[in-house]
PDB file of N, CA and C in Angstrom:
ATOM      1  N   UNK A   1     -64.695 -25.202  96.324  1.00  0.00           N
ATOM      2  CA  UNK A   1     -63.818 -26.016  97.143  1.00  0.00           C
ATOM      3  C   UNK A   1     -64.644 -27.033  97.946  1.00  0.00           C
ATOM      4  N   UNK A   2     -65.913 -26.700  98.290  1.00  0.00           N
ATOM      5  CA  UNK A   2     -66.685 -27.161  98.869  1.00  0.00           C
ATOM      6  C   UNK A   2     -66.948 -28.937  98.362  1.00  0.00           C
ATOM      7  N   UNK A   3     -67.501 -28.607  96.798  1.00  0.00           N
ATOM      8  CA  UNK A   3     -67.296 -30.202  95.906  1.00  0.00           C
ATOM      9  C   UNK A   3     -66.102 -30.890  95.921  1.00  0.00           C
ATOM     10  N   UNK A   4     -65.152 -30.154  96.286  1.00  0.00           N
ATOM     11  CA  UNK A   4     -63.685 -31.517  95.898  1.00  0.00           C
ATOM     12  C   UNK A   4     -63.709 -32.049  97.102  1.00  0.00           C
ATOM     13  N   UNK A   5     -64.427 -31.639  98.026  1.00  0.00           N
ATOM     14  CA  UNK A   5     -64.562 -32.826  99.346  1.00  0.00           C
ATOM     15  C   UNK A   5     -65.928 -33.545  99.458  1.00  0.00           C
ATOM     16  N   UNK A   6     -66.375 -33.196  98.849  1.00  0.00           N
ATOM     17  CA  UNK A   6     -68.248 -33.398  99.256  1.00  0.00           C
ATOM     18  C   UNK A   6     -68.230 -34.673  99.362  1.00  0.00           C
ATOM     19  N   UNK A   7     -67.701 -35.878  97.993  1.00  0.00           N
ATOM     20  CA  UNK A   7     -67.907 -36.888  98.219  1.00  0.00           C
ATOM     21  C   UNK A   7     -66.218 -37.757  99.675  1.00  0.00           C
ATOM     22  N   UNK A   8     -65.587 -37.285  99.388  1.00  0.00           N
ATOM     23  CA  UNK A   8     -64.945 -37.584 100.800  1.00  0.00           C
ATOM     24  C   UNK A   8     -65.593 -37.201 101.980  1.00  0.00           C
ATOM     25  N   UNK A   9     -66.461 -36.154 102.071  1.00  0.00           N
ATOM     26  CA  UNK A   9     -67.509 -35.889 103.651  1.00  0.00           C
ATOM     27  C   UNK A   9     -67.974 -37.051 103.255  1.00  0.00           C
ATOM     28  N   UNK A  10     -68.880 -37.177 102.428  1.00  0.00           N
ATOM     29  CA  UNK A  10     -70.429 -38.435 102.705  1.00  0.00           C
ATOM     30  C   UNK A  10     -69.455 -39.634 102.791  1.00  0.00           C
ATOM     31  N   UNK A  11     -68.281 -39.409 102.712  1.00  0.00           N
ATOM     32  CA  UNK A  11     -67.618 -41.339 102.784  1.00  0.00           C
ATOM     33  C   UNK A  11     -67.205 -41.273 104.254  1.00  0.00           C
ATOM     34  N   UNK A  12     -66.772 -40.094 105.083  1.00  0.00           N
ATOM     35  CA  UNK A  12     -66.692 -40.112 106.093  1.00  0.00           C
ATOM     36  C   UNK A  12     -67.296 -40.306 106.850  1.00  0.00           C
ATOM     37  N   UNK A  13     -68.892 -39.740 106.705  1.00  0.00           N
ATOM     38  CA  UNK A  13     -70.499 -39.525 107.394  1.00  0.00           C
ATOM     39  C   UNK A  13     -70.674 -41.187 107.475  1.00  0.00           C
ATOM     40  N   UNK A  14     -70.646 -41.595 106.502  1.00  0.00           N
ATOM     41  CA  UNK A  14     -71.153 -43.324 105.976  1.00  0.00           C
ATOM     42  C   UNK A  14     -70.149 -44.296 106.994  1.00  0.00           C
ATOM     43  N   UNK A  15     -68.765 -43.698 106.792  1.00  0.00           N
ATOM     44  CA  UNK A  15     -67.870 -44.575 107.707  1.00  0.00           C
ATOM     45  C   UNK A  15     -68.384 -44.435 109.173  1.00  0.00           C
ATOM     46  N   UNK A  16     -68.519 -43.486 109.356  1.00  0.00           N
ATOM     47  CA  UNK A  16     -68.755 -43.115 111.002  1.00  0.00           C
ATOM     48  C   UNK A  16     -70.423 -43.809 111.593  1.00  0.00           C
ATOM     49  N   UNK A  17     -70.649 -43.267 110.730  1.00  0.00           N
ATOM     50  CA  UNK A  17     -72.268 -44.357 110.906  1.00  0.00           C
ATOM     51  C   UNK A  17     -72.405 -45.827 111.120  1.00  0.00           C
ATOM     52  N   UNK A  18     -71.736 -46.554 110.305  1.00  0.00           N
ATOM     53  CA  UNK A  18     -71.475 -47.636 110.488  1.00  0.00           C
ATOM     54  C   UNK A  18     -70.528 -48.483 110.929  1.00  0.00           C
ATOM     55  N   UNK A  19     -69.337 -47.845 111.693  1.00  0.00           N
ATOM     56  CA  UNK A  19     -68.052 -47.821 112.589  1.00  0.00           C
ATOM     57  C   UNK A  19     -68.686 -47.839 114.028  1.00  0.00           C
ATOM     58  N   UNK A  20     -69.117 -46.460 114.139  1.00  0.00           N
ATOM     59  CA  UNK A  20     -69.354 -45.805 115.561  1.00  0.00           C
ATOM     60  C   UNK A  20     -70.901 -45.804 115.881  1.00  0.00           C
ATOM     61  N   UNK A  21     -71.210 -45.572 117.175  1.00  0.00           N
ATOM     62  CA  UNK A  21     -72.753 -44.516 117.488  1.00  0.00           C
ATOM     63  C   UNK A  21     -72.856 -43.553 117.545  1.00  0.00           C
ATOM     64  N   UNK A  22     -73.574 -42.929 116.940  1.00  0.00           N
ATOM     65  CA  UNK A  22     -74.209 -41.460 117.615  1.00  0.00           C
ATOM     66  C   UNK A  22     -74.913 -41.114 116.897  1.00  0.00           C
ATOM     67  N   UNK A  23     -75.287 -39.445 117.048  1.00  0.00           N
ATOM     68  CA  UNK A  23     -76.232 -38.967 115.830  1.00  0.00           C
ATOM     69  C   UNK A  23     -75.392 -38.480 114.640  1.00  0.00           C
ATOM     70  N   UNK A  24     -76.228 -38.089 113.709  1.00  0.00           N
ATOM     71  CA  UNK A  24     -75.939 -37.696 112.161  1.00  0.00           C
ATOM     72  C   UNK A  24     -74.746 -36.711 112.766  1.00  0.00           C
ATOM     73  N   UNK A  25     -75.422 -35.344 113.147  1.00  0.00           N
ATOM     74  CA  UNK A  25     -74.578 -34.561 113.808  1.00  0.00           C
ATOM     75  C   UNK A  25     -73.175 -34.628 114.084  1.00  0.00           C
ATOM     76  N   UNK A  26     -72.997 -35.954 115.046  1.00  0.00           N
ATOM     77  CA  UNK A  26     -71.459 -36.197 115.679  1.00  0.00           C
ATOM     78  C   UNK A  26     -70.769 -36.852 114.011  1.00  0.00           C
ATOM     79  N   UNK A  27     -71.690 -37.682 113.197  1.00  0.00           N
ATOM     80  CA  UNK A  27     -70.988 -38.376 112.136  1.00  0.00           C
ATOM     81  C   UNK A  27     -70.572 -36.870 111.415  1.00  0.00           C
ATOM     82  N   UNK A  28     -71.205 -36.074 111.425  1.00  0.00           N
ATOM     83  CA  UNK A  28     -70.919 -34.726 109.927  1.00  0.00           C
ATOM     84  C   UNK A  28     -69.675 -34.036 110.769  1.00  0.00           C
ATOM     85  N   UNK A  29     -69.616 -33.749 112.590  1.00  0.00           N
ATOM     86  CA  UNK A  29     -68.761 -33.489 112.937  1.00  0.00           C
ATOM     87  C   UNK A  29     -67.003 -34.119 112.867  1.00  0.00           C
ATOM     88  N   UNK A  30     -66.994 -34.940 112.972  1.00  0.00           N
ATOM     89  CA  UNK A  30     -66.648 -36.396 112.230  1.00  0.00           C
ATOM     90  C   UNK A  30     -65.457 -36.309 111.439  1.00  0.00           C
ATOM     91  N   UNK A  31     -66.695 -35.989 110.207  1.00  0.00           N
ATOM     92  CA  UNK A  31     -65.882 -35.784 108.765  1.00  0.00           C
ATOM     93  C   UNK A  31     -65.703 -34.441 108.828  1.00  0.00           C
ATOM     94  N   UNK A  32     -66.022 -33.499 109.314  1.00  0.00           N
ATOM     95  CA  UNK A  32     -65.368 -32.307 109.165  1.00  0.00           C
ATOM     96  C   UNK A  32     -63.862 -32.240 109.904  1.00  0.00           C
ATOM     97  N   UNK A  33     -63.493 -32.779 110.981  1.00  0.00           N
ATOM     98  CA  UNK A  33     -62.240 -33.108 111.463  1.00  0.00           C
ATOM     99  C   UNK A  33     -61.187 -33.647 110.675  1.00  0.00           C
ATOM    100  N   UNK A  34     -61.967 -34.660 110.119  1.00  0.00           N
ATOM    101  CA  UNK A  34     -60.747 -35.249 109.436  1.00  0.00           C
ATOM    102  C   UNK A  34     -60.519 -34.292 107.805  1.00  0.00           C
ATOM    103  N   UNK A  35     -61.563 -34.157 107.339  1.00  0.00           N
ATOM    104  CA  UNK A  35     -61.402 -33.142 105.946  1.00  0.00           C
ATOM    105  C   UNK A  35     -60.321 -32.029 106.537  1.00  0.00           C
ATOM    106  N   UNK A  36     -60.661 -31.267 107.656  1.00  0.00           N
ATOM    107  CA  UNK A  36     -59.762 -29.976 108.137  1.00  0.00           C
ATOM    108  C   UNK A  36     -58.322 -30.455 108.072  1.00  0.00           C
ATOM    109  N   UNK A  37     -58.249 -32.298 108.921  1.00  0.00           N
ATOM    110  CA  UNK A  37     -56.909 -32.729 108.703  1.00  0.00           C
ATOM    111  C   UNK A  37     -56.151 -32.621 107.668  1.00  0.00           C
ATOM    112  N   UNK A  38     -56.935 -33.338 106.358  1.00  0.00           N
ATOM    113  CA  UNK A  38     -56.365 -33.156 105.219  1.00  0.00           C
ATOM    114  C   UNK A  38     -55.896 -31.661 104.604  1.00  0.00           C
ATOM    115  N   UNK A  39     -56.860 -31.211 104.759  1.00  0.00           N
ATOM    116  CA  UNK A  39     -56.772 -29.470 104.672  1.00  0.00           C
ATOM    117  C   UNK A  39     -55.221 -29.135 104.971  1.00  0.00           C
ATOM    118  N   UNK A  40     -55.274 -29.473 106.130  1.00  0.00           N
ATOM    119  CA  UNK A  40     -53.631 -28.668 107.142  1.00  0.00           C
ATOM    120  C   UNK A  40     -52.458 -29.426 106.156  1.00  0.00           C
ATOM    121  N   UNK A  41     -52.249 -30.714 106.061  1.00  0.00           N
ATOM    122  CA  UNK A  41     -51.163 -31.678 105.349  1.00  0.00           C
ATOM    123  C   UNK A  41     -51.287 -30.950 104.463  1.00  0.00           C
ATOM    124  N   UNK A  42     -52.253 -30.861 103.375  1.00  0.00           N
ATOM    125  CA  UNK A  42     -51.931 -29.901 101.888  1.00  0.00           C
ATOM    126  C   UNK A  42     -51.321 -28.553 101.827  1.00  0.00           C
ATOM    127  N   UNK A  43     -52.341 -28.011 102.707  1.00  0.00           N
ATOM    128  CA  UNK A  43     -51.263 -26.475 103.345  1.00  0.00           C
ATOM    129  C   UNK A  43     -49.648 -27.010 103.500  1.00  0.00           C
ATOM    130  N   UNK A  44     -49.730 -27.917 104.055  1.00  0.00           N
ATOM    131  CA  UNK A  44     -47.821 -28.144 105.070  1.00  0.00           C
ATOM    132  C   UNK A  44     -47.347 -27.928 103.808  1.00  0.00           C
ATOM    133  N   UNK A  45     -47.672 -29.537 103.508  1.00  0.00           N
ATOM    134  CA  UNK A  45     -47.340 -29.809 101.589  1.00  0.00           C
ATOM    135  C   UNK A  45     -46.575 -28.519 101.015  1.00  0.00           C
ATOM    136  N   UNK A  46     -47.739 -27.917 100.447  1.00  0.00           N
ATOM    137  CA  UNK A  46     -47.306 -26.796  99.651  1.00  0.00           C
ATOM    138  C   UNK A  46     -46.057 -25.706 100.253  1.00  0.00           C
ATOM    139  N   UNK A  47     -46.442 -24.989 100.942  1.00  0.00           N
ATOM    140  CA  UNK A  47     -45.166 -24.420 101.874  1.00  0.00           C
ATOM    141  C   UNK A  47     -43.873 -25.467 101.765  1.00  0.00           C
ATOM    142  N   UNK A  48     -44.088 -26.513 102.249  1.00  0.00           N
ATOM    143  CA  UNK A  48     -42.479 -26.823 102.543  1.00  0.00           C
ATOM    144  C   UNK A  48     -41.899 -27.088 101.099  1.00  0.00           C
ATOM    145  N   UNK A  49     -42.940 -27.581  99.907  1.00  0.00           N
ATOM    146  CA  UNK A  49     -42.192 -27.690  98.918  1.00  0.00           C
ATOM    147  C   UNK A  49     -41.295 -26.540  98.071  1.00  0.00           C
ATOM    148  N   UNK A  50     -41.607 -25.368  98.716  1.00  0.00           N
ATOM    149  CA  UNK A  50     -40.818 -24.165  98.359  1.00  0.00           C
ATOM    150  C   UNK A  50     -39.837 -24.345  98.569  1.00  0.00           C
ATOM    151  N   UNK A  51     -38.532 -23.550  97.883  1.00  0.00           N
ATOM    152  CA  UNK A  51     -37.066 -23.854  98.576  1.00  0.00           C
ATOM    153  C   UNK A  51     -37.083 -23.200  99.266  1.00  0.00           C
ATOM    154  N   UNK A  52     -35.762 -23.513 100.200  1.00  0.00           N
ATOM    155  CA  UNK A  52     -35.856 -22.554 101.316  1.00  0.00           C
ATOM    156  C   UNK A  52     -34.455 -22.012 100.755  1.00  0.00           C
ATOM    157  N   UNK A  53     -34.543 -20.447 101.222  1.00  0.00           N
ATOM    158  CA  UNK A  53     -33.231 -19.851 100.964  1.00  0.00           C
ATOM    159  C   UNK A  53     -31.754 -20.250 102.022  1.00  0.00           C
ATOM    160  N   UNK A  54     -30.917 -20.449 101.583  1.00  0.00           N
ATOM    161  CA  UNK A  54     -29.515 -20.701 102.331  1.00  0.00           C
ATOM    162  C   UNK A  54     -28.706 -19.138 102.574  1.00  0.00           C
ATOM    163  N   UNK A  55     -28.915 -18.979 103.801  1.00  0.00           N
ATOM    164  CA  UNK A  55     -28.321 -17.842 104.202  1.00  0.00           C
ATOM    165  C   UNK A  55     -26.834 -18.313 104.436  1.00  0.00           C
ATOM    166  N   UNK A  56     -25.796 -17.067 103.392  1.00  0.00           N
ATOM    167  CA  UNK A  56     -24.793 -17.424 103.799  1.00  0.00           C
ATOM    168  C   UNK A  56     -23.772 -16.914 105.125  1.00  0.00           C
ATOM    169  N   UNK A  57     -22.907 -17.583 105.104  1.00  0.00           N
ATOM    170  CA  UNK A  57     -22.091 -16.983 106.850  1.00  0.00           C
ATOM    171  C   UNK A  57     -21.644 -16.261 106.371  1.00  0.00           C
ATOM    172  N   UNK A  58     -21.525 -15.179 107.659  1.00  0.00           N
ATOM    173  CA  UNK A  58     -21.234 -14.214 107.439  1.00  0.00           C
ATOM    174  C   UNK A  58     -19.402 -13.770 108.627  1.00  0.00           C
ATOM    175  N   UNK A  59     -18.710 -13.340 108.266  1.00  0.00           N
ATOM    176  CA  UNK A  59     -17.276 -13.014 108.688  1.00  0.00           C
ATOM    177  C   UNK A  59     -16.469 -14.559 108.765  1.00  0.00           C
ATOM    178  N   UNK A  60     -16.116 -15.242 109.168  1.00  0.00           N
ATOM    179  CA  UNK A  60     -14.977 -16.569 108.931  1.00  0.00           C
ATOM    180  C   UNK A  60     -14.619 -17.085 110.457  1.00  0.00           C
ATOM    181  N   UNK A  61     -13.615 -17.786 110.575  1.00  0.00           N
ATOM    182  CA  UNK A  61     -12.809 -17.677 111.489  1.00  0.00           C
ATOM    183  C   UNK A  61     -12.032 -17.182 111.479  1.00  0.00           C
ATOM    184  N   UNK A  62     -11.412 -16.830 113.121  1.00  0.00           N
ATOM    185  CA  UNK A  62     -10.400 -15.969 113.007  1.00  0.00           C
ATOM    186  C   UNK A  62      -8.887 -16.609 112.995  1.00  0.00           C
ATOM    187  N   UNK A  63      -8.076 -16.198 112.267  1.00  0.00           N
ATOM    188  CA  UNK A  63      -6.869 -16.708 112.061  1.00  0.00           C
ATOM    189  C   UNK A  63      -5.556 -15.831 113.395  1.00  0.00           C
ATOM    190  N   UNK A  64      -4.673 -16.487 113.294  1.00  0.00           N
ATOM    191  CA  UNK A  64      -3.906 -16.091 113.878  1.00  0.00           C
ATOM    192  C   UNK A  64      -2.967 -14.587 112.927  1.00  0.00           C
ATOM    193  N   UNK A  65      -1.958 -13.662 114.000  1.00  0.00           N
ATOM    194  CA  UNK A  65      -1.799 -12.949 112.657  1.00  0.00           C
ATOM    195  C   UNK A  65      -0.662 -13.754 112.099  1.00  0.00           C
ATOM    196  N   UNK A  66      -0.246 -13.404 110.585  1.00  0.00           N
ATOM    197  CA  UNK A  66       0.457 -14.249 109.748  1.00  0.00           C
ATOM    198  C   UNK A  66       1.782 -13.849 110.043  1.00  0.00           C
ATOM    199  N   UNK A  67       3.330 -14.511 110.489  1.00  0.00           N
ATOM    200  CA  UNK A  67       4.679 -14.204 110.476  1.00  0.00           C
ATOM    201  C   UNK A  67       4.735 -13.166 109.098  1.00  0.00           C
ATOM    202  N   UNK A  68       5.550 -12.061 109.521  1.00  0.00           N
ATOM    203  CA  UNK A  68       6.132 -11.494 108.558  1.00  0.00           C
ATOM    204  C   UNK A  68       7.636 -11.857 108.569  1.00  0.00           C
ATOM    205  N   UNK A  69       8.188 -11.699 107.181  1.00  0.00           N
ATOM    206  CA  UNK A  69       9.695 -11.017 107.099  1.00  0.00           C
ATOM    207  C   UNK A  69      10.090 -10.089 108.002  1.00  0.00           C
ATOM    208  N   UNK A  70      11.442 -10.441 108.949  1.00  0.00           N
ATOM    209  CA  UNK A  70      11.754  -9.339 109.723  1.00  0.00           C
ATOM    210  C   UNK A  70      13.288  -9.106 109.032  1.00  0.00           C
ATOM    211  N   UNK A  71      13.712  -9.754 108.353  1.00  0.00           N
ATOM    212  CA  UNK A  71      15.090  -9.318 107.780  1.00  0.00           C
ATOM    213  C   UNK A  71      15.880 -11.153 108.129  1.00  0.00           C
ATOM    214  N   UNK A  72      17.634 -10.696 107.932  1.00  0.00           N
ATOM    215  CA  UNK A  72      18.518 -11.888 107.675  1.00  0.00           C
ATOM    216  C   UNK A  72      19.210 -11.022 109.083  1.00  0.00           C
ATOM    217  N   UNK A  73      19.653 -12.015 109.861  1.00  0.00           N
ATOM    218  CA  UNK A  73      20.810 -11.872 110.847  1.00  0.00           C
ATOM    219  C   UNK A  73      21.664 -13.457 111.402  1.00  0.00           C
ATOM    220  N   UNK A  74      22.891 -13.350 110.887  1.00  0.00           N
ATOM    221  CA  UNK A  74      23.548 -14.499 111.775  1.00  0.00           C
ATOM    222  C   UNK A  74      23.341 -15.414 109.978  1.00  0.00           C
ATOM    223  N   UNK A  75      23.004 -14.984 109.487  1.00  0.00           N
ATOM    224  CA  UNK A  75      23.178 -16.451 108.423  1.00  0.00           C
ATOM    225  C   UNK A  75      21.495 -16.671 108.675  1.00  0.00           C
ATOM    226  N   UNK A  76      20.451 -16.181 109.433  1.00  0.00           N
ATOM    227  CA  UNK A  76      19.100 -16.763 109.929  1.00  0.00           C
ATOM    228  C   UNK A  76      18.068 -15.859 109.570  1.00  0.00           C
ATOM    229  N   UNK A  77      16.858 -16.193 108.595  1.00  0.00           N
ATOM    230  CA  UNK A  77      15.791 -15.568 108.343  1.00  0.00           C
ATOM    231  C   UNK A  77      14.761 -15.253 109.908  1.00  0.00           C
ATOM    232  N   UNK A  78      14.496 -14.070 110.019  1.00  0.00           N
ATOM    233  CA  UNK A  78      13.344 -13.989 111.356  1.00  0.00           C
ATOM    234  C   UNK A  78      12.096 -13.403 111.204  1.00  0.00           C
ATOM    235  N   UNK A  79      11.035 -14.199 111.557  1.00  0.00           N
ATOM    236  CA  UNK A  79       9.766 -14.006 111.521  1.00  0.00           C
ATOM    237  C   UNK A  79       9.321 -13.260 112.518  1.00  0.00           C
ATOM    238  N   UNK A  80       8.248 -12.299 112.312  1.00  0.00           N
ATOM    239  CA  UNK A  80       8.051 -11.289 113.079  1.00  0.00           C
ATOM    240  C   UNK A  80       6.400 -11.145 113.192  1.00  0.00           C
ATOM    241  N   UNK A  81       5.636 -11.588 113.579  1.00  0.00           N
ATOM    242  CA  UNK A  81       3.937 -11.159 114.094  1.00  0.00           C
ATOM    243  C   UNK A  81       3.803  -9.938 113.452  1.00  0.00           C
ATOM    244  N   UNK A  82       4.330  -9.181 114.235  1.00  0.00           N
ATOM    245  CA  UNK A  82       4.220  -7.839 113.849  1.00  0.00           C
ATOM    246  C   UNK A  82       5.054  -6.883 113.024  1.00  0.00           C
ATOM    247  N   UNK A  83       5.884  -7.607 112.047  1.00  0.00           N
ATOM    248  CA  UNK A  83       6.776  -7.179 111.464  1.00  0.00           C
ATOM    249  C   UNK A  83       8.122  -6.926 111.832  1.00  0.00           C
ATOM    250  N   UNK A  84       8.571  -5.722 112.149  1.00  0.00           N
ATOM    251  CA  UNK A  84       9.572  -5.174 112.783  1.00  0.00           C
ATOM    252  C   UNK A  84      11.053  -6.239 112.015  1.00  0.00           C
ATOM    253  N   UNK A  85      12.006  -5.623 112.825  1.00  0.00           N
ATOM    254  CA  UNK A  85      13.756  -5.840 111.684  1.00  0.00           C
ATOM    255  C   UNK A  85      14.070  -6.241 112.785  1.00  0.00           C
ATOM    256  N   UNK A  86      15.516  -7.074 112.569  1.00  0.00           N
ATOM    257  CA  UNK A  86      16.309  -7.731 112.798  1.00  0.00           C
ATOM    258  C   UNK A  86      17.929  -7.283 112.392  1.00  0.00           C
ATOM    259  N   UNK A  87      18.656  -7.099 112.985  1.00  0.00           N
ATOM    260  CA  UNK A  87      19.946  -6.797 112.665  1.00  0.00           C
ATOM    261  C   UNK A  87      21.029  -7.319 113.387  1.00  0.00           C
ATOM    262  N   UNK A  88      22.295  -7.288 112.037  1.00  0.00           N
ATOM    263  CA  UNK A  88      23.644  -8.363 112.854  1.00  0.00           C
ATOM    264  C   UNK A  88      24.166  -6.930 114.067  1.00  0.00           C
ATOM    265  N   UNK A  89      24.789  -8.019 115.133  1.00  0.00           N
ATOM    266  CA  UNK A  89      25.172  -7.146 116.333  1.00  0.00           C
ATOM    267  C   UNK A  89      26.736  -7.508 116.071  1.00  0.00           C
ATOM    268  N   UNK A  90      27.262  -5.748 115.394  1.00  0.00           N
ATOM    269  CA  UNK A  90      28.665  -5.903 115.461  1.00  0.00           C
ATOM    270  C   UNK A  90      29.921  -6.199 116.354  1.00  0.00           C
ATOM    271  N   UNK A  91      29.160  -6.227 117.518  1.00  0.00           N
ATOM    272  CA  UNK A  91      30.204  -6.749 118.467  1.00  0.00           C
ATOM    273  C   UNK A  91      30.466  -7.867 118.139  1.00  0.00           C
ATOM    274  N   UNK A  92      28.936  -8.440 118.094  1.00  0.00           N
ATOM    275  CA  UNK A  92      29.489  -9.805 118.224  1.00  0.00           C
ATOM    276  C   UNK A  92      30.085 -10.301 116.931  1.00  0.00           C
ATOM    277  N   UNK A  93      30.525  -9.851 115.862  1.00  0.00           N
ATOM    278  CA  UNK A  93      31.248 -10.204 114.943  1.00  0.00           C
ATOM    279  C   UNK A  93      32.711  -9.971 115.059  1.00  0.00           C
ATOM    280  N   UNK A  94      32.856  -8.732 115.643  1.00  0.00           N
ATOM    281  CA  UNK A  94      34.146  -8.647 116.319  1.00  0.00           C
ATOM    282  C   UNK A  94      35.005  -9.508 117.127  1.00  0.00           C
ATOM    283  N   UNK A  95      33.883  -9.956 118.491  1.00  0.00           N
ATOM    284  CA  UNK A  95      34.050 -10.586 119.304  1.00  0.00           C
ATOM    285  C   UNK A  95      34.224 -12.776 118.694  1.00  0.00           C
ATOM    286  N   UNK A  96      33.714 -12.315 117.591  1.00  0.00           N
ATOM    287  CA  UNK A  96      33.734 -14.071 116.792  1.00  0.00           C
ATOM    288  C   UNK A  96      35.520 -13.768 116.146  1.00  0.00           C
ATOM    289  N   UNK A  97      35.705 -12.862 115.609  1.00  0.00           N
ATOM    290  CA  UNK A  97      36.913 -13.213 115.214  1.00  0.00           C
ATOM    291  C   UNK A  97      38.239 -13.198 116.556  1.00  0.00           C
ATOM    292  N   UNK A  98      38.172 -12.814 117.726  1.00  0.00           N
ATOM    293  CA  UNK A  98      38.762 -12.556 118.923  1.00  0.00           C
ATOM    294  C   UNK A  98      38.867 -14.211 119.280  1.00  0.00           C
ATOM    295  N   UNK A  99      37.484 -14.418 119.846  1.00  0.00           N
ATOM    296  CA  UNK A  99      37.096 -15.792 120.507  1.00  0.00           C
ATOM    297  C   UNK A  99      36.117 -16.321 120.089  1.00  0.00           C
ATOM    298  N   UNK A 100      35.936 -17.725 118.721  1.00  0.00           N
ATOM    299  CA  UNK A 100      35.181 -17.732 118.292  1.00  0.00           C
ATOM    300  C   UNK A 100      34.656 -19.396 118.798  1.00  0.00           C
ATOM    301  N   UNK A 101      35.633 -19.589 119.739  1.00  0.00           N
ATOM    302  CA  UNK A 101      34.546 -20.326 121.342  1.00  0.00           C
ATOM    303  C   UNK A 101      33.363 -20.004 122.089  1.00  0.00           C
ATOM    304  N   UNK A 102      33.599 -18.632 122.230  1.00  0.00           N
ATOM    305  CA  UNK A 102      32.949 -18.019 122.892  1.00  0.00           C
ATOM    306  C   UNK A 102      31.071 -17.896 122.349  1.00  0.00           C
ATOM    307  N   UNK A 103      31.564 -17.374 120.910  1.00  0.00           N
ATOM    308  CA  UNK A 103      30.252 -17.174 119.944  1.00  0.00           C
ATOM    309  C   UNK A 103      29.712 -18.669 120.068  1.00  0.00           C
ATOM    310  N   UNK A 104      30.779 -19.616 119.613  1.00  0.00           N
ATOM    311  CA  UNK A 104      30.108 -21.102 119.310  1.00  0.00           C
ATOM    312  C   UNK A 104      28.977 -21.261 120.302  1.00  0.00           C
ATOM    313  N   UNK A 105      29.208 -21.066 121.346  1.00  0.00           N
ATOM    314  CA  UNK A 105      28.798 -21.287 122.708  1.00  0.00           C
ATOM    315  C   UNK A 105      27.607 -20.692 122.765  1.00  0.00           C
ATOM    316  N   UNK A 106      27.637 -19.575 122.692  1.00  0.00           N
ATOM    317  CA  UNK A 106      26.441 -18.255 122.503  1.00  0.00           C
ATOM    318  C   UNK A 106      25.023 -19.281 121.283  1.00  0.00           C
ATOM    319  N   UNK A 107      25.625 -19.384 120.378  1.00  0.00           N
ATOM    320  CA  UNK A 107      24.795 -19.614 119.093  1.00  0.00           C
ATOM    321  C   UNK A 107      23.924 -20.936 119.933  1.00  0.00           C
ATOM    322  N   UNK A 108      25.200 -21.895 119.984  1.00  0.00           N
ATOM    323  CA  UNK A 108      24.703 -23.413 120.238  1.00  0.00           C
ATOM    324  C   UNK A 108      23.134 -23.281 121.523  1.00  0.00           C
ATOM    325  N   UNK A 109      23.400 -22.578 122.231  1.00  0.00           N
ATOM    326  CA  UNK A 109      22.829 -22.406 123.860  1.00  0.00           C
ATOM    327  C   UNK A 109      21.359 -21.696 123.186  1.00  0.00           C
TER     328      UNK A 109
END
């Protein structure tokens, strides 16, 4: 691993020498910074090109509960949350053929 940089160090050493001052030393320190740089990007590189897994969601939203069928009363279908019945009230069928003002009134209201 050492050779696939060797000649990128001495181009670094050479840049820094003739860029900057100092000794050999600070130039080899130099290029070892920036080689490590490259180093890290190739690492990133590789890792991120993996897929990443998609975790799926888990439970939904919550819905309301759904109307049930509660039965027929009056000529009228009734919805029920919680289910449960509905039934015609014989009075008041009685009471429609007696006074069927009275019912009108009842229903309309």
């Amino acid at each position: 691993m050492a050779d696939e940089y060797k000649s990128l160090r001495e181009d670094y050493i050479a840049e820094f020498q003739k860029y900057k001052e100092g000794s050999l030393q600070d130039a080899v320190d130099y290029a070892e910074k920036q080689i490590d740089k490259i180093k890290a990007k190739k690492k990133k590189k590789k890792t991120e090109s993996q897929p990443r897994i998609q975790q799926k969601s888990k439970g939904g939203a919550i819905k309301k509960p759904e109307m049930m069928y509660g039965g027929m009363a009056n000529n009228k279908k009734h919805m029920y949350s919680a289910g449960g019945s509905v039934k015609d009230n014989p009075g008041l069928k009685a009471l429609a053929k007696q006074r069927p003002d009275v019912v009108a009134k009842m229903m309309k209201g």
